[in-house]
Protein backbone atom coordinates (compact mmCIF):
# COMPACT_ATOMS: atom_id res chain seq x y z
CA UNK A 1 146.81 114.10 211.86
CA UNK A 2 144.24 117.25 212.40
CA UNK A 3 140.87 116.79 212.33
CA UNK A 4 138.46 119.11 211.89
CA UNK A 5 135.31 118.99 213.72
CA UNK A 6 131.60 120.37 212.25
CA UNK A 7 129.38 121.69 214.73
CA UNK A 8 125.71 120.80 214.50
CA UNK A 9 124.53 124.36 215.15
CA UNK A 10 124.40 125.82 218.96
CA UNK A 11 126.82 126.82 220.28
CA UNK A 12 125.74 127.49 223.79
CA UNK A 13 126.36 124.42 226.68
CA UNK A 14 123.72 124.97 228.72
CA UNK A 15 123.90 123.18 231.86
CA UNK A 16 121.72 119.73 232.11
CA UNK A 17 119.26 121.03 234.95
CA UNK A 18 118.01 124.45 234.44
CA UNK A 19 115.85 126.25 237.01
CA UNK A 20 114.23 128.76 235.48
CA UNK A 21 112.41 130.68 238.35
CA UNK A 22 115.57 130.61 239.92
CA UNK A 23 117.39 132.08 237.18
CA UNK A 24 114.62 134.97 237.42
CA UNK A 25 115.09 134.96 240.95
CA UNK A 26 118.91 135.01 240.67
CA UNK A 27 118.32 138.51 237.89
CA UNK A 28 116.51 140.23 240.46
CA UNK A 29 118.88 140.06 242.90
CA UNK A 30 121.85 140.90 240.36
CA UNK A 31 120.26 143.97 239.90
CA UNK A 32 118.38 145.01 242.80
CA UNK A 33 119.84 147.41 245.37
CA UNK A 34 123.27 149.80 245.20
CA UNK A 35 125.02 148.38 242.18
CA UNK A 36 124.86 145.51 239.75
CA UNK A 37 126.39 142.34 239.80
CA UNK A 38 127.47 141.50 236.21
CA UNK A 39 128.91 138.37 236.46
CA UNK A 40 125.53 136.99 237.19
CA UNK A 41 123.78 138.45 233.92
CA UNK A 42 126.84 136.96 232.42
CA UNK A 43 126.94 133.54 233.60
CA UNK A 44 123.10 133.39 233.26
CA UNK A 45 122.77 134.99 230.00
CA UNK A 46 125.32 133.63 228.22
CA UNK A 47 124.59 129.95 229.21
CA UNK A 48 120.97 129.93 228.26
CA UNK A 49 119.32 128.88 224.88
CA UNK A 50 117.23 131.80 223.31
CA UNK A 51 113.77 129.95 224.00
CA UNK A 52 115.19 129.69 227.71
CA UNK A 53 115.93 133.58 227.81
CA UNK A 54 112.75 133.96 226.67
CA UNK A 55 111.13 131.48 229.14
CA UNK A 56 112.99 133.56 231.88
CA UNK A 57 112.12 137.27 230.89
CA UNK A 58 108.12 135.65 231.32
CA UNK A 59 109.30 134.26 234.63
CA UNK A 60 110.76 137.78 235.69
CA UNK A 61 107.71 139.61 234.60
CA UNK A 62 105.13 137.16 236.25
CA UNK A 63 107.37 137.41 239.75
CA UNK A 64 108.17 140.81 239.74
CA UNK A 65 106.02 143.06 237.31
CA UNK A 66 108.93 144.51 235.67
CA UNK A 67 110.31 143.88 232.03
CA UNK A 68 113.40 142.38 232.18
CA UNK A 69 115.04 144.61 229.46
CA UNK A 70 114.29 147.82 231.30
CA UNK A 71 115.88 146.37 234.27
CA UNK A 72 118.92 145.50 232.61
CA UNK A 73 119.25 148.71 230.47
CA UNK A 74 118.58 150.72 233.65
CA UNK A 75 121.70 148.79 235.40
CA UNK A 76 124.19 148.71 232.22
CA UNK A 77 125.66 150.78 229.46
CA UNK A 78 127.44 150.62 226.31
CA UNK A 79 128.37 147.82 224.43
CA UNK A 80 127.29 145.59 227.43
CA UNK A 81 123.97 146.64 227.71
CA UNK A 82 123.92 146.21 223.56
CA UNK A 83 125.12 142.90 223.72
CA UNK A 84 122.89 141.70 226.49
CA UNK A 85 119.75 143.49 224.01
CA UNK A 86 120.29 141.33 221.85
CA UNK A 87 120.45 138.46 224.54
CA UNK A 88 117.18 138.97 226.18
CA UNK A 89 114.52 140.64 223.31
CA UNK A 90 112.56 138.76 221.03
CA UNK A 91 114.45 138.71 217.20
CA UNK A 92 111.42 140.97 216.59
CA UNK A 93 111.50 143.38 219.17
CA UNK A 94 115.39 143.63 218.72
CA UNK A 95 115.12 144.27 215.01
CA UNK A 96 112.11 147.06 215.52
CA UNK A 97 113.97 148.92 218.03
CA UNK A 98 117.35 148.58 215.87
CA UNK A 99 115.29 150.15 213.02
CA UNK A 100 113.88 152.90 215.06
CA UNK A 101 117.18 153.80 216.44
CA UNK A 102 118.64 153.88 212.87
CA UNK A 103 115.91 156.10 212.01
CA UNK A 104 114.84 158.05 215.01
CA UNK A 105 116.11 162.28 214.78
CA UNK A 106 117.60 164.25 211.98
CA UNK A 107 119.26 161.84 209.34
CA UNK A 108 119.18 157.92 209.25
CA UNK A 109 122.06 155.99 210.21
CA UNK A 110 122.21 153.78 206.78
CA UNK A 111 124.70 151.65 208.30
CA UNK A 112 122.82 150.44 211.23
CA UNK A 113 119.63 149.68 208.66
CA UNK A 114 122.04 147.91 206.50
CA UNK A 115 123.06 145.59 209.46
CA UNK A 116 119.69 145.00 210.23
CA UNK A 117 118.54 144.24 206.80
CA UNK A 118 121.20 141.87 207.28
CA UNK A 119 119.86 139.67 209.94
């Protein structure tokens, strides 16, 4: 017989020992220099709770001086660099410049305040 299974809410396995100055450390180096290596904003990214994100982006900043969203939007494009927004800002600061964006320039874009009304 099938059994269904109910999740208790994340959905993220992060792994049982995280390091997060290394994790900072291991961002810089992604993106410093010719090129950027996505995997590692991928495997780190994607395998970190949001308070850890947020824990790291404070790391980066106290170890390097730099924001770790300009970095990243400075190295990336497109729907990865969206995606990965929405990874590393603050629900806040993600929503704000959403709303901006929507209404930034000639005309509003009512479908991008409707999604953000949303969240």
């Amino acid at each position: 017989s099938v059994q269904s299974t109910v999740s208790s809410g994340a959905t993220i396995k992060e792994p049982s020992i995280i390091n997060i100055d290394e994790d900072a450390r291991d961002l810089r180096e992604a993106m410093a220099g010719w090129g950027t290596h996505e995997d590692t904003l991928i495997d780190i990214l994607t395998e970190r709770s949001y308070d850890n994100r947020q824990k790291i982006a404070r790391k980066y900043r106290a170890l390097y001086q730099r924001d770790l969203w300009t970095d990243v939007k400075a190295e990336t494009s497109s729907y990865f660099e969206q995606v990965l927004k929405g990874m590393i800002l603050t629900h806040a600061r993600f929503l704000a410049e959403e709303f901006y964006s929507a209404m930034y320039g000639w005309g509003t874009v009512e479908e991008e305040l409707i999604l953000c009304l949303m969240l």
